[in-house]
C-alpha atoms as a PDB file:
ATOM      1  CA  UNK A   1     -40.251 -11.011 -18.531  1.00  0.00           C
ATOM      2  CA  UNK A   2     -38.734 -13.292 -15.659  1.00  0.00           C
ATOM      3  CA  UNK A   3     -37.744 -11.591 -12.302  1.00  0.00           C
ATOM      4  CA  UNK A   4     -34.514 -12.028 -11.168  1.00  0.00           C
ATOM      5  CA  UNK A   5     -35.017 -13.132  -8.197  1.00  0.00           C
ATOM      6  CA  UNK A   6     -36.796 -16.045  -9.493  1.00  0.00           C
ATOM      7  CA  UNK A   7     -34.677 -16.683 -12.184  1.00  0.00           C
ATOM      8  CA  UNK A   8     -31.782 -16.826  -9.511  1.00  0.00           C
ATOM      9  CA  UNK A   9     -33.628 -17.952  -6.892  1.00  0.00           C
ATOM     10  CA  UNK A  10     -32.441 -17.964  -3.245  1.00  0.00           C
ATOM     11  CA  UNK A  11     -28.584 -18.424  -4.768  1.00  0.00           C
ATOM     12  CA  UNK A  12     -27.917 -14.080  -4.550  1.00  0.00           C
ATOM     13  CA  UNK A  13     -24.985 -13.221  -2.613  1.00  0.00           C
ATOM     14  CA  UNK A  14     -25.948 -11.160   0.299  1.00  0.00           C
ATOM     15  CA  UNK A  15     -23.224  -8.749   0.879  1.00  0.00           C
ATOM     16  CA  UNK A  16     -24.729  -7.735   4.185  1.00  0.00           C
ATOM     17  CA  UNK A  17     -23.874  -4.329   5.766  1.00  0.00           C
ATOM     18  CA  UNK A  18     -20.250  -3.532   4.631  1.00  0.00           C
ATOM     19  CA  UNK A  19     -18.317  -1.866   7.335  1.00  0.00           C
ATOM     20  CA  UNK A  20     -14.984  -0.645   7.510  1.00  0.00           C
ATOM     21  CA  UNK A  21     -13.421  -3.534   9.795  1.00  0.00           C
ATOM     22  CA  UNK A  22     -15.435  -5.787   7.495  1.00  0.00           C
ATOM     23  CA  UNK A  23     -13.859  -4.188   3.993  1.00  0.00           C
ATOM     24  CA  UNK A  24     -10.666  -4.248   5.779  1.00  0.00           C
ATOM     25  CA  UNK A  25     -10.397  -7.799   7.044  1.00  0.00           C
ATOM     26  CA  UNK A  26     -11.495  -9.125   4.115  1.00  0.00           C
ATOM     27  CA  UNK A  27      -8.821 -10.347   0.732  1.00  0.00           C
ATOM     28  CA  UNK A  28      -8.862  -6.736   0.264  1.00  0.00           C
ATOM     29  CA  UNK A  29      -7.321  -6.267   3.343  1.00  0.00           C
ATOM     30  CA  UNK A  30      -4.952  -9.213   3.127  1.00  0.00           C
ATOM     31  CA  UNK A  31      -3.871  -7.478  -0.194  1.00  0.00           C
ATOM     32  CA  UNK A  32      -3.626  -4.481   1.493  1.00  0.00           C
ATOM     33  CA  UNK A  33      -1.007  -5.834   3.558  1.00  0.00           C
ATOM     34  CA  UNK A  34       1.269  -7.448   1.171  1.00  0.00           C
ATOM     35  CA  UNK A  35       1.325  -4.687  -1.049  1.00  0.00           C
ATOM     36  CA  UNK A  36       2.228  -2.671   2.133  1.00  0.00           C
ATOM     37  CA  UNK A  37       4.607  -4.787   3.532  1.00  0.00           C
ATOM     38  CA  UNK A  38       6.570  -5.613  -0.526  1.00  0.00           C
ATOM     39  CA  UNK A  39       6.728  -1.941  -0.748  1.00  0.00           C
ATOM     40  CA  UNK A  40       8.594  -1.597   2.577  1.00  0.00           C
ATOM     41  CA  UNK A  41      10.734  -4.314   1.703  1.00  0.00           C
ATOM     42  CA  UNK A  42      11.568  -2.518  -1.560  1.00  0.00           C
ATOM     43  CA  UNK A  43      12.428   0.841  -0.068  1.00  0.00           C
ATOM     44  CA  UNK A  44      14.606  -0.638   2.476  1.00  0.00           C
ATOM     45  CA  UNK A  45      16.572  -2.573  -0.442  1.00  0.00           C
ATOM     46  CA  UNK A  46      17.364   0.975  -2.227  1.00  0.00           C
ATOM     47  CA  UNK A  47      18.360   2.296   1.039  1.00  0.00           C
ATOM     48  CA  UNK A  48      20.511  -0.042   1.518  1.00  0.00           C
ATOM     49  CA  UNK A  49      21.848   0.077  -2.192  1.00  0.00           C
ATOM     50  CA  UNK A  50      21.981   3.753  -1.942  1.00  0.00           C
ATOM     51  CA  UNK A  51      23.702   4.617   1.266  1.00  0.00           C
ATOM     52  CA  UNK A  52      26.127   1.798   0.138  1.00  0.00           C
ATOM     53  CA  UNK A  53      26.473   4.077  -3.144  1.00  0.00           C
ATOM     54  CA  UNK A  54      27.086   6.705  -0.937  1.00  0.00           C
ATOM     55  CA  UNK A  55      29.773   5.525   1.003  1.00  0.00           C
ATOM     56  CA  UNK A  56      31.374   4.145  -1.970  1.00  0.00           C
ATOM     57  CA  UNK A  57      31.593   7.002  -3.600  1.00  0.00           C
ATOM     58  CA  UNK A  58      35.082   8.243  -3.342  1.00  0.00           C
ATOM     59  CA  UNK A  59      34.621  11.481  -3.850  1.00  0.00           C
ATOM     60  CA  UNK A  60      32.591  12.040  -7.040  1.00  0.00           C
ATOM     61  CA  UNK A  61      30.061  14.313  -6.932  1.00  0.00           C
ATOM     62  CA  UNK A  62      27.583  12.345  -9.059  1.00  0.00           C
ATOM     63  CA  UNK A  63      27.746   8.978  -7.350  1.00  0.00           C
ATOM     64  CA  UNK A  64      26.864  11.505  -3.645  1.00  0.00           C
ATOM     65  CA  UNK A  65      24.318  12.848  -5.174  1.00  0.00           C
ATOM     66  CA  UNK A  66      22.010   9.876  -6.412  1.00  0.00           C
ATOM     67  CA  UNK A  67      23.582   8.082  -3.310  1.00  0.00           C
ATOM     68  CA  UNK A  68      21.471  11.134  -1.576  1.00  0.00           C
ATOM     69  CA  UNK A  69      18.754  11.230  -3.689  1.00  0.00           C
ATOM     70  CA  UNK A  70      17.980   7.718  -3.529  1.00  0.00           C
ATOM     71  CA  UNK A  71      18.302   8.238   0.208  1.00  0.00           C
ATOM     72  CA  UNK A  72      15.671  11.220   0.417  1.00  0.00           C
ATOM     73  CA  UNK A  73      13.318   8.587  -2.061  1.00  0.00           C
ATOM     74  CA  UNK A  74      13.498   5.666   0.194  1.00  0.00           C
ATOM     75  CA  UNK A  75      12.555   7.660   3.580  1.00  0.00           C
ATOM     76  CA  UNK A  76      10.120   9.642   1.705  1.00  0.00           C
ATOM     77  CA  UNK A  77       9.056   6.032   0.506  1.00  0.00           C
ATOM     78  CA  UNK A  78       8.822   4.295   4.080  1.00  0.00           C
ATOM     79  CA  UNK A  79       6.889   7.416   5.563  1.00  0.00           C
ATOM     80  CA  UNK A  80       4.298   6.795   3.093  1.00  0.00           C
ATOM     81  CA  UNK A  81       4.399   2.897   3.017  1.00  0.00           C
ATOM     82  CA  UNK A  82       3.594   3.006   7.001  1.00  0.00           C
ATOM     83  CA  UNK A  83       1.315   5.627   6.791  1.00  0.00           C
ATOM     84  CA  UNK A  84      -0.406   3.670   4.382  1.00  0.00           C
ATOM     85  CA  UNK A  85      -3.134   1.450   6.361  1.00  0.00           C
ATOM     86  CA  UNK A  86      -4.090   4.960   7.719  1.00  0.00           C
ATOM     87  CA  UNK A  87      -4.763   6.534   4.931  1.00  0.00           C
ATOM     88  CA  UNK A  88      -6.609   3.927   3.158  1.00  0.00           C
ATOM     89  CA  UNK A  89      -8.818   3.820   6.578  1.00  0.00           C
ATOM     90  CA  UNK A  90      -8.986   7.554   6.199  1.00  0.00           C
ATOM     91  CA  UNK A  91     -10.273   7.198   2.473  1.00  0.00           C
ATOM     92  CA  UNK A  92     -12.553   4.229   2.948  1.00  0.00           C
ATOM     93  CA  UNK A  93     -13.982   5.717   6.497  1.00  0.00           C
ATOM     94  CA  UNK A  94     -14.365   9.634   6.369  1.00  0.00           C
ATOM     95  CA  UNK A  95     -14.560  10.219   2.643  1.00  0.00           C
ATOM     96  CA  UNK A  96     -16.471   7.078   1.201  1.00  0.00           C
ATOM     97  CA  UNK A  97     -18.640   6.637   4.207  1.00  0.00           C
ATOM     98  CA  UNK A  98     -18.138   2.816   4.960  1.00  0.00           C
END
């Protein structure tokens, strides 16, 4: 049976010493960031839609409340979208050890 390392030869990819910076500044991280920043964009577009909803209403109770509801979603929504990078360094650092 052939070793691998012969059969590859000196072509393995040496992933070095993965860090978090590293892990972070990498595709993943460029990923990261666009994922981050189209969900921000998104939550700000049903703000918008919703508090115009809101004000639009005219009285009707059921056009206030999803106007309010989608409200209470979209700032619920941007709290967690810029919290994200800090959790995901939370996650990658403290609990899988990078």
């Amino acid at each position: 049976m052939t070793n691998i390392t012969q059969f590859i030869g000196d072509k393995l990819i040496n992933w070095g010493d993965p860090t978090l910076d590293s892990v972070l500044n990498s595709k993943v991280g460029t990923a990261i960031d666009f994922f981050v920043g189209f969900s921000a964009l998104v939550a700000v577009i049903i703000l918008v839609a919703s508090g115009y909803m809101f004000i639009t209403a005219a009285g009707d109770p059921e056009k206030i409340e999803k106007g309010q509801k989608g409200i209470t979603a979209a700032i619920i929504g941007l709290v967690i979208v810029f919290l994200a990078r800090t959790i995901i360094d939370f996650v990658i650092g403290k609990i899988l050890g990078l």
